[in-house]
N, C-alpha and C. Protein backbone atom coordinates (compact mmCIF):
# COMPACT_ATOMS: atom_id res chain seq x y z
N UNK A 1 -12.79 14.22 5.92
CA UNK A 1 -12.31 14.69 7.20
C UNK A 1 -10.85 14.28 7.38
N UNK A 2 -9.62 15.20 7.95
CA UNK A 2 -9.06 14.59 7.88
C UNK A 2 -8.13 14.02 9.41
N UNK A 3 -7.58 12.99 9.11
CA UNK A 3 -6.78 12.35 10.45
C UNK A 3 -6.05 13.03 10.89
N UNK A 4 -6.01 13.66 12.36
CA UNK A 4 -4.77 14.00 13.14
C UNK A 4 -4.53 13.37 14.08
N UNK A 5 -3.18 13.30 14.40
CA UNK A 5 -2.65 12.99 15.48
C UNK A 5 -1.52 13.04 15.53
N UNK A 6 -0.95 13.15 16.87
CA UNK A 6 0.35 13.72 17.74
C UNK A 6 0.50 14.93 18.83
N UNK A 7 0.97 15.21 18.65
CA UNK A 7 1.38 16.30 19.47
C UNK A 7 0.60 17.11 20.21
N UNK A 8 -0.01 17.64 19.11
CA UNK A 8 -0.97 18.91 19.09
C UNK A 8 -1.96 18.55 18.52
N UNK A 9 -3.08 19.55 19.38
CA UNK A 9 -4.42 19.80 18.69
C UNK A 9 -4.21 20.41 17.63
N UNK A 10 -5.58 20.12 16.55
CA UNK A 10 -5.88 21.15 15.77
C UNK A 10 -5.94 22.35 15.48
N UNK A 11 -6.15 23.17 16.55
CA UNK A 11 -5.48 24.86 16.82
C UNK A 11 -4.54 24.70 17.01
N UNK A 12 -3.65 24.01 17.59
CA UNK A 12 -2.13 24.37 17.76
C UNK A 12 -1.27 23.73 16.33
N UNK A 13 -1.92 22.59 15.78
CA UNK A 13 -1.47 22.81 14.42
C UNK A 13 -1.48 23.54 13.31
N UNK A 14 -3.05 24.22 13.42
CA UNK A 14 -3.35 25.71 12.30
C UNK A 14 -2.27 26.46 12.76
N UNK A 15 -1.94 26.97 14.28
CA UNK A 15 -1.18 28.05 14.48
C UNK A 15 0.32 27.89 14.52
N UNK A 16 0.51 26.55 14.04
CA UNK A 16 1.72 26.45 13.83
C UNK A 16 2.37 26.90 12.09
N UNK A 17 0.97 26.13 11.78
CA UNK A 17 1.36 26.68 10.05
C UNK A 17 1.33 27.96 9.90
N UNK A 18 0.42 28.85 10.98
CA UNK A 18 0.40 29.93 10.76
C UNK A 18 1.77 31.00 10.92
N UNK A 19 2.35 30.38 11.60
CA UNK A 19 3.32 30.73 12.17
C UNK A 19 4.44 30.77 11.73
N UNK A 20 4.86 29.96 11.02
CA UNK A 20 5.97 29.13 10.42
C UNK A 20 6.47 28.85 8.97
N UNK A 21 7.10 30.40 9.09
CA UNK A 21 7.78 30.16 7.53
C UNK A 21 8.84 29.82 6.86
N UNK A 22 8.72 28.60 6.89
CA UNK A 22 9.82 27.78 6.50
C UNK A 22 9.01 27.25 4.97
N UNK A 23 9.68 26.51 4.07
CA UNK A 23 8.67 26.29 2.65
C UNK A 23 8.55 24.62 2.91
N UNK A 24 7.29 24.05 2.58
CA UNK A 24 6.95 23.03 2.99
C UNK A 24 7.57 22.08 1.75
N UNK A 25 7.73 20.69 1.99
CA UNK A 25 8.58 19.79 1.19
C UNK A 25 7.32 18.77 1.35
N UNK A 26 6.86 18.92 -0.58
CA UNK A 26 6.11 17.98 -0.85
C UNK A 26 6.62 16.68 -2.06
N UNK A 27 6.20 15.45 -1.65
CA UNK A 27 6.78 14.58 -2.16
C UNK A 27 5.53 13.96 -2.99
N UNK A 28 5.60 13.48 -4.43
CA UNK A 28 5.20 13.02 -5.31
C UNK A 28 5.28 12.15 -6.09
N UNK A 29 4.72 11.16 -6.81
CA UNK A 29 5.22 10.03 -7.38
C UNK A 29 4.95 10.62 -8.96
N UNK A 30 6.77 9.76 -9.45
CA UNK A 30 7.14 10.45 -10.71
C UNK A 30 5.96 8.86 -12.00
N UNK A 31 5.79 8.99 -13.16
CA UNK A 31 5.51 8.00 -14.03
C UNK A 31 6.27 6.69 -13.70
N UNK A 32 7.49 6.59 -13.50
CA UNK A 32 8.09 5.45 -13.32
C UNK A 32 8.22 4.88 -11.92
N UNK A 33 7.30 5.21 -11.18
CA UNK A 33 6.90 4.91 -9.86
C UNK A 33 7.82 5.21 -8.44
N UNK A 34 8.86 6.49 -9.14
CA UNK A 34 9.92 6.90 -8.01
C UNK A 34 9.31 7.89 -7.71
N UNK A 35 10.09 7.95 -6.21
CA UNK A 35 9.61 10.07 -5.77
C UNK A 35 10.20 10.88 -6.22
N UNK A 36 9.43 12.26 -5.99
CA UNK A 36 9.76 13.13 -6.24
C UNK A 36 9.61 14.38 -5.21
N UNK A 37 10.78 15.32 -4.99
CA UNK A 37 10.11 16.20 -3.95
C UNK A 37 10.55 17.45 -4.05
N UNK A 38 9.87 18.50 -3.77
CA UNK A 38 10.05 19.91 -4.39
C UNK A 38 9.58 20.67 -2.76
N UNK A 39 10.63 21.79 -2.76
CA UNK A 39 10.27 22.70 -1.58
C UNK A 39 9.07 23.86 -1.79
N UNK A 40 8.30 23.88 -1.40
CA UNK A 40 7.81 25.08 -1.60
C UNK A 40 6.94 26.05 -0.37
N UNK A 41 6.64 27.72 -1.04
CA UNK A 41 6.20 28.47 -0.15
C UNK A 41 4.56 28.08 0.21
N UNK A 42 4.41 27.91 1.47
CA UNK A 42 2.73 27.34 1.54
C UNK A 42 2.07 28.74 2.58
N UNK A 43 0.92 29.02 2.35
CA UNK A 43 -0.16 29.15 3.03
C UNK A 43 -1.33 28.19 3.40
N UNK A 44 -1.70 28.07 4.85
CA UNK A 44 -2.68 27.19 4.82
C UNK A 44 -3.96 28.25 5.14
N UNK A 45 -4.89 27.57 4.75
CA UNK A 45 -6.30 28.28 4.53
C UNK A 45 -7.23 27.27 4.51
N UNK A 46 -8.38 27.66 5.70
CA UNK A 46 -9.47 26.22 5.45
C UNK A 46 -9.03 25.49 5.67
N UNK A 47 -8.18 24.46 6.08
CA UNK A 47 -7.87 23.18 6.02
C UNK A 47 -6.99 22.59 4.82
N UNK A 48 -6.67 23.67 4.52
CA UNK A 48 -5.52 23.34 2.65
C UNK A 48 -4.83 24.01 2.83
N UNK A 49 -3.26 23.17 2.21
CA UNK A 49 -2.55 23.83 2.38
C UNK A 49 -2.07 24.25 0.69
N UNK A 50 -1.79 25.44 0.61
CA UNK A 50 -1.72 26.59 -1.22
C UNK A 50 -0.12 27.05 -1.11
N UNK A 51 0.22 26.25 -2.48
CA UNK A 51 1.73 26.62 -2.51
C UNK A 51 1.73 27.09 -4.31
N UNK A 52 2.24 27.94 -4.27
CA UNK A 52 2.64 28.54 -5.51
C UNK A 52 3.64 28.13 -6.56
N UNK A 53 3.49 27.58 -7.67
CA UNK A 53 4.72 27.50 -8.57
C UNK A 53 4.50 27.98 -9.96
N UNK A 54 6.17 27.52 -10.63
CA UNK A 54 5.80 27.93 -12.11
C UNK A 54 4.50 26.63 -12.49
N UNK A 55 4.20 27.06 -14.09
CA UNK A 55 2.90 26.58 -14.49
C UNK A 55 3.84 25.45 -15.25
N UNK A 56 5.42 25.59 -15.67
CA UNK A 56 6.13 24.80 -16.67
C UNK A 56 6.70 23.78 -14.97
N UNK A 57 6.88 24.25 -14.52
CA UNK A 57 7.57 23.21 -13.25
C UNK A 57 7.69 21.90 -13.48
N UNK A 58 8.41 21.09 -13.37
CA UNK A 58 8.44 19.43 -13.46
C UNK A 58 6.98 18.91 -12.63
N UNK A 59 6.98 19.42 -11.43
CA UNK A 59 5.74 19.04 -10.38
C UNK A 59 4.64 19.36 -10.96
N UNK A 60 4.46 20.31 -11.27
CA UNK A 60 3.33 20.48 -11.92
C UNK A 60 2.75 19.47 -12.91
N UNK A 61 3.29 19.04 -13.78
CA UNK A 61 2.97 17.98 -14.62
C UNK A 61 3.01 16.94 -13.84
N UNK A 62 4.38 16.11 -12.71
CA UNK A 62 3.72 15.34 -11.96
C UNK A 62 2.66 15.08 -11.62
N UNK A 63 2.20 16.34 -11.04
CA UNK A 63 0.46 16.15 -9.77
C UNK A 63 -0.41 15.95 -10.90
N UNK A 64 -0.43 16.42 -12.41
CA UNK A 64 -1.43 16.17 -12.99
C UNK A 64 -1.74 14.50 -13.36
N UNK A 65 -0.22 14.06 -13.03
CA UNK A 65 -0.31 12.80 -13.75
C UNK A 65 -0.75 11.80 -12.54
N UNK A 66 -0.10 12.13 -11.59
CA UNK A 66 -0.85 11.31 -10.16
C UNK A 66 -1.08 12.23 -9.35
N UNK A 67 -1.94 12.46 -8.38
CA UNK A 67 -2.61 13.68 -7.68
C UNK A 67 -1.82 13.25 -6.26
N UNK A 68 -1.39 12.02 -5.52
CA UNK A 68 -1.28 11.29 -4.25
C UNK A 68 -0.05 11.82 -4.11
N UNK A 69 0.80 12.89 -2.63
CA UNK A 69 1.00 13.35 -2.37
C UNK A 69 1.60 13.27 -0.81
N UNK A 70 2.47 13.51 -0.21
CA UNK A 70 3.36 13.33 1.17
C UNK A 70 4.12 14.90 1.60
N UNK A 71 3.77 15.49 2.72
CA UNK A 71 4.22 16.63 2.92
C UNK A 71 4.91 16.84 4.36
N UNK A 72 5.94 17.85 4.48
CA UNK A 72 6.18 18.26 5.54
C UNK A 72 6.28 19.53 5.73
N UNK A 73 6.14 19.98 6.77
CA UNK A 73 6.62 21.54 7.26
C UNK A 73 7.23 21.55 8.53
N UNK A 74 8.53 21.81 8.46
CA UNK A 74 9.26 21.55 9.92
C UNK A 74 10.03 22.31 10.62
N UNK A 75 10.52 22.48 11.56
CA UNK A 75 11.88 23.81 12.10
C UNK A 75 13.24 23.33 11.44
N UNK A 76 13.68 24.85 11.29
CA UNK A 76 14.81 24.35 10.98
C UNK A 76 16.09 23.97 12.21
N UNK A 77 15.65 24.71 13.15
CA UNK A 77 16.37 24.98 14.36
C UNK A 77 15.66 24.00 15.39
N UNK A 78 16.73 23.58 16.66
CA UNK A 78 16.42 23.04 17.56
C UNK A 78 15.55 23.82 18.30
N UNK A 79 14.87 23.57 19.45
CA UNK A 79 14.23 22.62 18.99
C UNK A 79 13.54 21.96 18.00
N UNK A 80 13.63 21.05 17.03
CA UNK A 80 12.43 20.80 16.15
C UNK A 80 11.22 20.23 16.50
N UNK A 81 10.37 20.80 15.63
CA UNK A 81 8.69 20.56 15.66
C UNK A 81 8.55 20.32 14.42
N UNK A 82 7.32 19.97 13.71
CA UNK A 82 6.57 19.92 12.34
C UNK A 82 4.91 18.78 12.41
N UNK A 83 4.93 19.29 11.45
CA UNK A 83 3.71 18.99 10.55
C UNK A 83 3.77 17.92 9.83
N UNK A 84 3.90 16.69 9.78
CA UNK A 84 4.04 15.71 8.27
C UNK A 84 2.41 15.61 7.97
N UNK A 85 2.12 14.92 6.74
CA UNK A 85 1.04 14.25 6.77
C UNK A 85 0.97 13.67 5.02
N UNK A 86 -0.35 13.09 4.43
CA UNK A 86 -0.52 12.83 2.97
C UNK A 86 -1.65 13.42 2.80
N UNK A 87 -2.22 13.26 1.38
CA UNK A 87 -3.40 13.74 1.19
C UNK A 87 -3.25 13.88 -0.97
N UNK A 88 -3.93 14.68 -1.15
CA UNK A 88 -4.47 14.67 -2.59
C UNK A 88 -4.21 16.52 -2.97
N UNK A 89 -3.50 16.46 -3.86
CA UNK A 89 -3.44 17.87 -4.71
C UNK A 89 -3.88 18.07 -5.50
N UNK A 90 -3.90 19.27 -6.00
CA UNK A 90 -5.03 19.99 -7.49
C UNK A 90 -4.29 20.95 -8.26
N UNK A 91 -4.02 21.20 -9.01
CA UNK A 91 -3.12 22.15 -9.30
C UNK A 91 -4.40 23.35 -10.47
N UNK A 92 -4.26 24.62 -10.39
CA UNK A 92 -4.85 25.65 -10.76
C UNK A 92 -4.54 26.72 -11.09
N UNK A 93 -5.05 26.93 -11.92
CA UNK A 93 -4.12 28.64 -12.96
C UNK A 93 -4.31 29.47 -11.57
N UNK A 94 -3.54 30.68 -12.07
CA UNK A 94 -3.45 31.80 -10.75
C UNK A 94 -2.75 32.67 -11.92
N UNK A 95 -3.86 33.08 -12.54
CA UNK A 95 -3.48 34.34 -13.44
C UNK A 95 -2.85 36.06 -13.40
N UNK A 96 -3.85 35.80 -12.15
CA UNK A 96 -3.55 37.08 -11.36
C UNK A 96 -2.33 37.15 -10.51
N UNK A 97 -1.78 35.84 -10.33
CA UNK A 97 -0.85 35.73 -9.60
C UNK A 97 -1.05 36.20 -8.06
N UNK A 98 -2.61 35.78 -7.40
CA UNK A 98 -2.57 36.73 -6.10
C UNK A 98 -2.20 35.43 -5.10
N UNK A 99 -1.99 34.16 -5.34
CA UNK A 99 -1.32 33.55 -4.06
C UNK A 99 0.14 33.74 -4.15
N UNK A 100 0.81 33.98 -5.22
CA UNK A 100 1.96 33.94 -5.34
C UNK A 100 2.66 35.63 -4.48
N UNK A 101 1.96 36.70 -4.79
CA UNK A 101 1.83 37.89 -3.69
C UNK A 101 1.60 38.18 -2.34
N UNK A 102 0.83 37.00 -1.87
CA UNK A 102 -0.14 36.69 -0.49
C UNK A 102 1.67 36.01 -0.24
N UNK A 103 2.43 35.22 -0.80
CA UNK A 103 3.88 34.38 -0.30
C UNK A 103 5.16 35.37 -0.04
N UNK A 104 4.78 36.07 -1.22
CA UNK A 104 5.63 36.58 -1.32
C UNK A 104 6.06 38.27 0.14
N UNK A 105 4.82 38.55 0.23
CA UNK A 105 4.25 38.85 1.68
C UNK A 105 5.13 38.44 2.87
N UNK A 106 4.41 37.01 2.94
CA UNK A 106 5.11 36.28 4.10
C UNK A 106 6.16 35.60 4.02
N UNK A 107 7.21 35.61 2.71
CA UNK A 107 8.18 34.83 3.05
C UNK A 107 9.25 36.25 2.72
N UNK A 108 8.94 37.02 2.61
CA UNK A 108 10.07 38.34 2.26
C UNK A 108 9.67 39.78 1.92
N UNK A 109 8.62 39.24 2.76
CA UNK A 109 7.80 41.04 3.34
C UNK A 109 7.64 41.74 2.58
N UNK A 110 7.51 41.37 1.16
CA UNK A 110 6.61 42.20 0.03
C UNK A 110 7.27 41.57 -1.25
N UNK A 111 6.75 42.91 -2.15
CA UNK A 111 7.07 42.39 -3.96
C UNK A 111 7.73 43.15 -4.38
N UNK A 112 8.71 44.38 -3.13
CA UNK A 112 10.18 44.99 -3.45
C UNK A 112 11.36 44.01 -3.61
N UNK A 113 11.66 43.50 -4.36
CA UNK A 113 13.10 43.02 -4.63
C UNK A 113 12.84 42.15 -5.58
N UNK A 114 14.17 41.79 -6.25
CA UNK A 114 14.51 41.29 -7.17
C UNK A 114 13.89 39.94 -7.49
N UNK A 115 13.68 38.84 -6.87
CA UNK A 115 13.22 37.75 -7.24
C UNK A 115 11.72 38.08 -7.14
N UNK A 116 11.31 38.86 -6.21
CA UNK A 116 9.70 38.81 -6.33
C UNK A 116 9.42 39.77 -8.05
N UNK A 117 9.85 40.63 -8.82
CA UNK A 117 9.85 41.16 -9.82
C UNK A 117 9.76 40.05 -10.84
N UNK A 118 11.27 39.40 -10.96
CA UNK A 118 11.10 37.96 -11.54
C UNK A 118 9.62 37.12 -11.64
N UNK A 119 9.49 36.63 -10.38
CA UNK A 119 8.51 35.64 -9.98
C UNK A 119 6.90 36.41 -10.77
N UNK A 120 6.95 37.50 -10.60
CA UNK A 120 5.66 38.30 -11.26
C UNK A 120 5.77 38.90 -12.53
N UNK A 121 7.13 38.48 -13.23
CA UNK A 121 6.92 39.22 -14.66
C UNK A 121 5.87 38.35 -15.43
N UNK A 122 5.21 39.61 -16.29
CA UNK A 122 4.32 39.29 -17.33
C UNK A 122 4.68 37.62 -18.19
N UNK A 123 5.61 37.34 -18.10
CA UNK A 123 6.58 36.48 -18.78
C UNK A 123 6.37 35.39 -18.12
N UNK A 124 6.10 35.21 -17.16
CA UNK A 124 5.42 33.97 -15.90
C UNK A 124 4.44 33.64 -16.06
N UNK A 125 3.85 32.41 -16.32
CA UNK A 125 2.46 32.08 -16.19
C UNK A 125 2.92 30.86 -14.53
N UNK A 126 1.78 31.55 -13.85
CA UNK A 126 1.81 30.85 -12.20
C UNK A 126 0.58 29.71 -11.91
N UNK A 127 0.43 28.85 -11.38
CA UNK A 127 -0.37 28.31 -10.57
C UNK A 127 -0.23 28.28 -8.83
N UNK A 128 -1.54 27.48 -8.44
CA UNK A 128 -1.53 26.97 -7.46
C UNK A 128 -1.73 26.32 -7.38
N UNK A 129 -1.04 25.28 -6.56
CA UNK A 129 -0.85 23.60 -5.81
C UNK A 129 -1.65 23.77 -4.54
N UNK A 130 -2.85 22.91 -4.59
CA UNK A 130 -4.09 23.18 -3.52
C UNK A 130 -3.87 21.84 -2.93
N UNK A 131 -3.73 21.56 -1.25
CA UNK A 131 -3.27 20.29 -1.00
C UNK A 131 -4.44 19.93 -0.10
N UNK A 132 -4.97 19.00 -0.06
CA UNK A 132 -5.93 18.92 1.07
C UNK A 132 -6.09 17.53 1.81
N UNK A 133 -5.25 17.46 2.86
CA UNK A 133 -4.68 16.88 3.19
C UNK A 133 -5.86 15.63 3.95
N UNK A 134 -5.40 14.11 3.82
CA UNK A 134 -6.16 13.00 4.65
C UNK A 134 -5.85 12.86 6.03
N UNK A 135 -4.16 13.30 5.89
CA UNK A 135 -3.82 12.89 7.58
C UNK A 135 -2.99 14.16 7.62
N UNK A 136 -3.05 14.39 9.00
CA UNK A 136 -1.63 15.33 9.89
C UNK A 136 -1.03 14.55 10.75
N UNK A 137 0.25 14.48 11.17
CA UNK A 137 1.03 14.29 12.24
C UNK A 137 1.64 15.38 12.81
N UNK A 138 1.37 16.10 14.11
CA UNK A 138 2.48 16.42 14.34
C UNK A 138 3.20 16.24 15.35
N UNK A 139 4.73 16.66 15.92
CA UNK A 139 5.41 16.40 16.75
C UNK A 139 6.05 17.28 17.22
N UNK A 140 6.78 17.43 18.54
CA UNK A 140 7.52 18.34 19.07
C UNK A 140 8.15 17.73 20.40
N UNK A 141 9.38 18.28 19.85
CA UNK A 141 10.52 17.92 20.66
C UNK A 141 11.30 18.64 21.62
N UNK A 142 10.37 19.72 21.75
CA UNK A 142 11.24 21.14 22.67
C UNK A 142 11.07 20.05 23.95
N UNK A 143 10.75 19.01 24.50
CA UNK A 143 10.71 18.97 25.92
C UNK A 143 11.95 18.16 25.73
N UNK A 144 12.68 17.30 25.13
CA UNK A 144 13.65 16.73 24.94
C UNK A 144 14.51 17.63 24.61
N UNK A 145 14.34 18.31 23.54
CA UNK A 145 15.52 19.29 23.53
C UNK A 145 16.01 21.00 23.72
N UNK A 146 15.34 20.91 24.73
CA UNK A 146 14.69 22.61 24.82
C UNK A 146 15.72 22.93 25.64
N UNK A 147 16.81 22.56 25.99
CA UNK A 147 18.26 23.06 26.51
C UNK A 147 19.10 23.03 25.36
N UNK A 148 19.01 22.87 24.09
CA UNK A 148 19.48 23.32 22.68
C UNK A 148 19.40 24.67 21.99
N UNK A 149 18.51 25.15 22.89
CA UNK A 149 18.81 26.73 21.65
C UNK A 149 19.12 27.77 22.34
């Protein structure tokens, strides 16, 4: 089960992820016991949050080597709000490449243009980074700064 607290309820945190496409910044511990942190495009689903990468990625081999995991999803604009929390990742072929299409969707409204062609050539082997998180935090600051935008 996992821990929330702050801000918002649990519906108002699903509907924030739902909402909010900005690429979430997950942090990882490298072999030599430093971090590591990589941006990426997330969907949450169920209670997990599914981010797409290459299968060669540096992270990728990270998470296999330690699974323990630190994330955010936040505004970029004032007011800011977000999501932090930790939890445990999995990483998984995606042959078909259909989460990487389901992103590509919502972060640039389809698989017309140039990097989404890239991102899906035959020449790509893709996974998915399945996060399922122990804790949420979230926060929001529009009442402090909601004469900012």
């Amino acid at each position: 089960m996992t821990e929330l607290s702050g801000a918002w309820s649990k519906s108002e945190v699903v509907e924030f992820f739902d909402r909010t496409a900005v690429p979430l910044r997950l942090a990882c511990n490298t072999p030599s016991g430093r971090l590591w942190m990589v941006s990426l495009w997330y969907l949450f689903e169920d209670g997990t949050l599914c981010c797409a990468t290459g299968a060669n990625a540096d992270i990728v081999r990270l998470l296999r080597n330690d699974s323990t995991v630190a994330f955010e999803v936040s505004t970029n604009d004032p007011p800011y709000s977000g999501v932090r929390g930790n939890g445990t990742a999995s990483v998984e072929q995606d042959p078909e490449k259909d989460l990487l299409r389901e992103l590509l969707g919502r972060y640039l409204g389809g698989t017309d243009s140039r990097l989404a062609r890239e991102l899906l050539s035959d020449g790509r082997t893709e996974v998915t980074v399945r996060i399922e998180p122990d804790r949420l935090h979230s926060w929001d600051f529009t009442a402090q700064m909601g004469d900012t935008s």
